[in-house]
Protein backbone atom coordinates (compact mmCIF):
# COMPACT_ATOMS: atom_id res chain seq x y z
CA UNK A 1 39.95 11.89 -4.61
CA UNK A 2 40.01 14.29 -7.83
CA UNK A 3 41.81 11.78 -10.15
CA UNK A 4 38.62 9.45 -9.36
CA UNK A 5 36.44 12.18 -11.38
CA UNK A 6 38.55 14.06 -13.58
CA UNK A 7 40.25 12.59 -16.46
CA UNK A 8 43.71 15.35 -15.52
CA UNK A 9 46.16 14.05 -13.82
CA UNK A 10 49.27 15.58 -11.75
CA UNK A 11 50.70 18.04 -12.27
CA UNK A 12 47.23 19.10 -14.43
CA UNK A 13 45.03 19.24 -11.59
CA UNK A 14 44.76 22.31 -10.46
CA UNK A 15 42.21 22.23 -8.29
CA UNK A 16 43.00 21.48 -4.13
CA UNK A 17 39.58 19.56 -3.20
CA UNK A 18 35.63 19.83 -3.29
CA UNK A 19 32.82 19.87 -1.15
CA UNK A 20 30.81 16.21 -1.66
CA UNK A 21 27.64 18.16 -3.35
CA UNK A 22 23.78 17.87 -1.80
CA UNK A 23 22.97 18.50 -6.03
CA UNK A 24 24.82 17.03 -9.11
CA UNK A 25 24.17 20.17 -10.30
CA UNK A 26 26.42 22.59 -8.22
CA UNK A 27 29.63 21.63 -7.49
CA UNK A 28 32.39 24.07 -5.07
CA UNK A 29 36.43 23.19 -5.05
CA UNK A 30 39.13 24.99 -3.35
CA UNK A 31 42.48 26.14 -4.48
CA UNK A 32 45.04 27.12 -1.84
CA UNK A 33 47.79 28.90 -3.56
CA UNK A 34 51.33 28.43 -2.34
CA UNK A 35 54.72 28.75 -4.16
CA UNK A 36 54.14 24.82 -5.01
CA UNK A 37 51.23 25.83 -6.96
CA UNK A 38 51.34 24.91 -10.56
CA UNK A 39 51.74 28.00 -12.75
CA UNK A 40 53.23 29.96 -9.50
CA UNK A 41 55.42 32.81 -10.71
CA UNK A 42 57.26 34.92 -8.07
CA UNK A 43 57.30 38.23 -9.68
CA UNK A 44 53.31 38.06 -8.82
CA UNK A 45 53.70 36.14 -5.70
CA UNK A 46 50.88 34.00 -7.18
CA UNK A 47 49.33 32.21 -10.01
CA UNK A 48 48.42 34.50 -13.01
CA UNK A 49 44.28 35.33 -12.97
CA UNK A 50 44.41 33.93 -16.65
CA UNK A 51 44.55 30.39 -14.90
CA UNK A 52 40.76 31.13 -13.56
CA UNK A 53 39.65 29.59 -16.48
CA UNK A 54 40.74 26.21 -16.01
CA UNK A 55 40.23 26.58 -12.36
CA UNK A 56 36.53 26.72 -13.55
CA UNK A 57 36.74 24.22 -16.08
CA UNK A 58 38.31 21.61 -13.62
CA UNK A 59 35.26 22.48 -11.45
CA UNK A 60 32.94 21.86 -14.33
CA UNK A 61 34.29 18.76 -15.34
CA UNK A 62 34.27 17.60 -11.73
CA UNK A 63 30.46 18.09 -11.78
CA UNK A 64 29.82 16.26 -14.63
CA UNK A 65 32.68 13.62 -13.34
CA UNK A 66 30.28 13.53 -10.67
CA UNK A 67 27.15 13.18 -12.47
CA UNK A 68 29.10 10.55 -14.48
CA UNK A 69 29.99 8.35 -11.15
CA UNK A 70 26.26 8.23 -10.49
CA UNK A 71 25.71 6.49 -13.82
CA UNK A 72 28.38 4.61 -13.18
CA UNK A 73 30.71 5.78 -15.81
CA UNK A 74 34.64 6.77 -14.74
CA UNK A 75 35.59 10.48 -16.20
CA UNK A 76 35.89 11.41 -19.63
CA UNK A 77 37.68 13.92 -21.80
CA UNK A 78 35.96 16.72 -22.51
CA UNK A 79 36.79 20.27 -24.23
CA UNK A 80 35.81 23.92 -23.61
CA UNK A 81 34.26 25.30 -26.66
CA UNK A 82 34.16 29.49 -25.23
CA UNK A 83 33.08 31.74 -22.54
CA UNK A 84 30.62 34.32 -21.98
CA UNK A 85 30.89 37.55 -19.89
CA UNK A 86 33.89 36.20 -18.36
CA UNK A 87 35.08 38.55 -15.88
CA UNK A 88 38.13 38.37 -14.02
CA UNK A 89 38.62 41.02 -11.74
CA UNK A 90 42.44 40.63 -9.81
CA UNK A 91 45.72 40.56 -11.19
CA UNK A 92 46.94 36.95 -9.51
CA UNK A 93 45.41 34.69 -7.13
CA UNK A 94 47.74 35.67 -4.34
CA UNK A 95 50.24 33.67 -2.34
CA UNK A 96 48.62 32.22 1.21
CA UNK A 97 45.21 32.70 -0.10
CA UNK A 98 42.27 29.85 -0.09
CA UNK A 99 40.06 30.41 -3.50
CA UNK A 100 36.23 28.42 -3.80
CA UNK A 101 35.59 28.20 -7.58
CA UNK A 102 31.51 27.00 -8.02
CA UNK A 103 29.77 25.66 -11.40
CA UNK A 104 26.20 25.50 -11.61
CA UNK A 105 25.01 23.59 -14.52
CA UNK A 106 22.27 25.38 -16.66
CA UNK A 107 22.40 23.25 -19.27
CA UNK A 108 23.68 19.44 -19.95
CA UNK A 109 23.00 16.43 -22.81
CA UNK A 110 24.84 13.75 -23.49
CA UNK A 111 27.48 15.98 -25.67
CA UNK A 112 27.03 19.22 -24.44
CA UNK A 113 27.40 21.57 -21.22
CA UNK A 114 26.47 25.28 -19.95
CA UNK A 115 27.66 26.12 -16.72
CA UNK A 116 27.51 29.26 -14.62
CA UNK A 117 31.18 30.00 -12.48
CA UNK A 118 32.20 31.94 -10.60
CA UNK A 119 35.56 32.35 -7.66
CA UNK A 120 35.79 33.62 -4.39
CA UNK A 121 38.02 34.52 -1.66
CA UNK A 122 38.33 34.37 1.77
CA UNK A 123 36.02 37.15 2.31
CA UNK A 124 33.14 35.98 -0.27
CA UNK A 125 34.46 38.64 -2.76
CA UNK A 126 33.51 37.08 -6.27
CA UNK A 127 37.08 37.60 -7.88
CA UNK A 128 36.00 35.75 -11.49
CA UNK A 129 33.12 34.54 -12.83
CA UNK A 130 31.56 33.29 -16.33
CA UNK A 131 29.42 31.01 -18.13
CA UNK A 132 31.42 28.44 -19.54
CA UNK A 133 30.52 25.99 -22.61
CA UNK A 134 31.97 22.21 -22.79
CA UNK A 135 31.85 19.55 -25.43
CA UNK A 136 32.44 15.68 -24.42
CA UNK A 137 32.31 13.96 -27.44
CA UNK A 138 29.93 10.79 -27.68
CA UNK A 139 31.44 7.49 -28.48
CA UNK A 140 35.34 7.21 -29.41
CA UNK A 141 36.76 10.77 -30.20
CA UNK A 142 37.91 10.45 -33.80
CA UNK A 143 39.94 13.43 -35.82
CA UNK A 144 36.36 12.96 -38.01
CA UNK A 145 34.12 13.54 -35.75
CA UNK A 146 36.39 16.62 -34.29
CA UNK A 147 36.77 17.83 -37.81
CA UNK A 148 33.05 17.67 -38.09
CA UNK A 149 32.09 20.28 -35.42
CA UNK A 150 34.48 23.36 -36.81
């Protein structure tokens, strides 16, 4: 279940499912978009493409909610600092159609992650993709210690 590795909750979670990974370090979900999709507009008969950026940082924070179970730690808030050569190339994830959003991990401390992402359609057609960069905080997040990393 999604809840039991990222720390979203409905109606936040975006994402449909996942694949149980053979590596911690590449994780695939699914989105199926339908009218009950959250963010659905009808003008576009579909989600917006702007969402593909939390489609692949759900998808990144269920790898390291993965990698986190393994340790056996529960999920834990986490924040996406930027991404690089994102590229999203469709107007709206369109009505009927079954997405796979991947993150490969390049990069991961305690604190800090790099991954590589990147969505798909039906057809394999890579319809987004980008390196995203997340910040989980160590210890109790404090307005300090957030006020200490701008």
């Amino acid at each position: 279940m999604l809840t039991d590795f990222l720390p979203h909750r409905p109606p936040m979670i975006l994402l449909d499912g996942f694949e149980e990974p053979s590596s911690i370090d590449e994780v695939e979900s699914h989105v199926e978009i339908s009218a009950a999709s959250p963010f659905y507009e009808r003008e576009l008969s579909g989600v917006p493409s702007c969402v593909a950026l939390e489609y692949m940082a759900q998808t990144m924070a269920l790898c390291v909610g993965l990698y986190r179970r393994g340790k056996g730690l529960g999920p834990k808030l986490g924040f996406v600092l930027g991404s690089r050569r994102l590229e999203i190339r469709i107007p709206a994830f369109r009505d009927g159609e079954r997405y796979r959003i991947r993150a490969t991990c390049t990069y991961q401390d305690e604190e800090f992650g790099s991954f590589d992402c990147d969505i798909r359609d039906r057809a394999d057609q890579v319809v987004a993709s980008g390196r995203l960069t997340a910040f989980q905080p160590e210890g109790k997040l404090t307005l300090e210690k957030l006020e200490s990393f701008t």
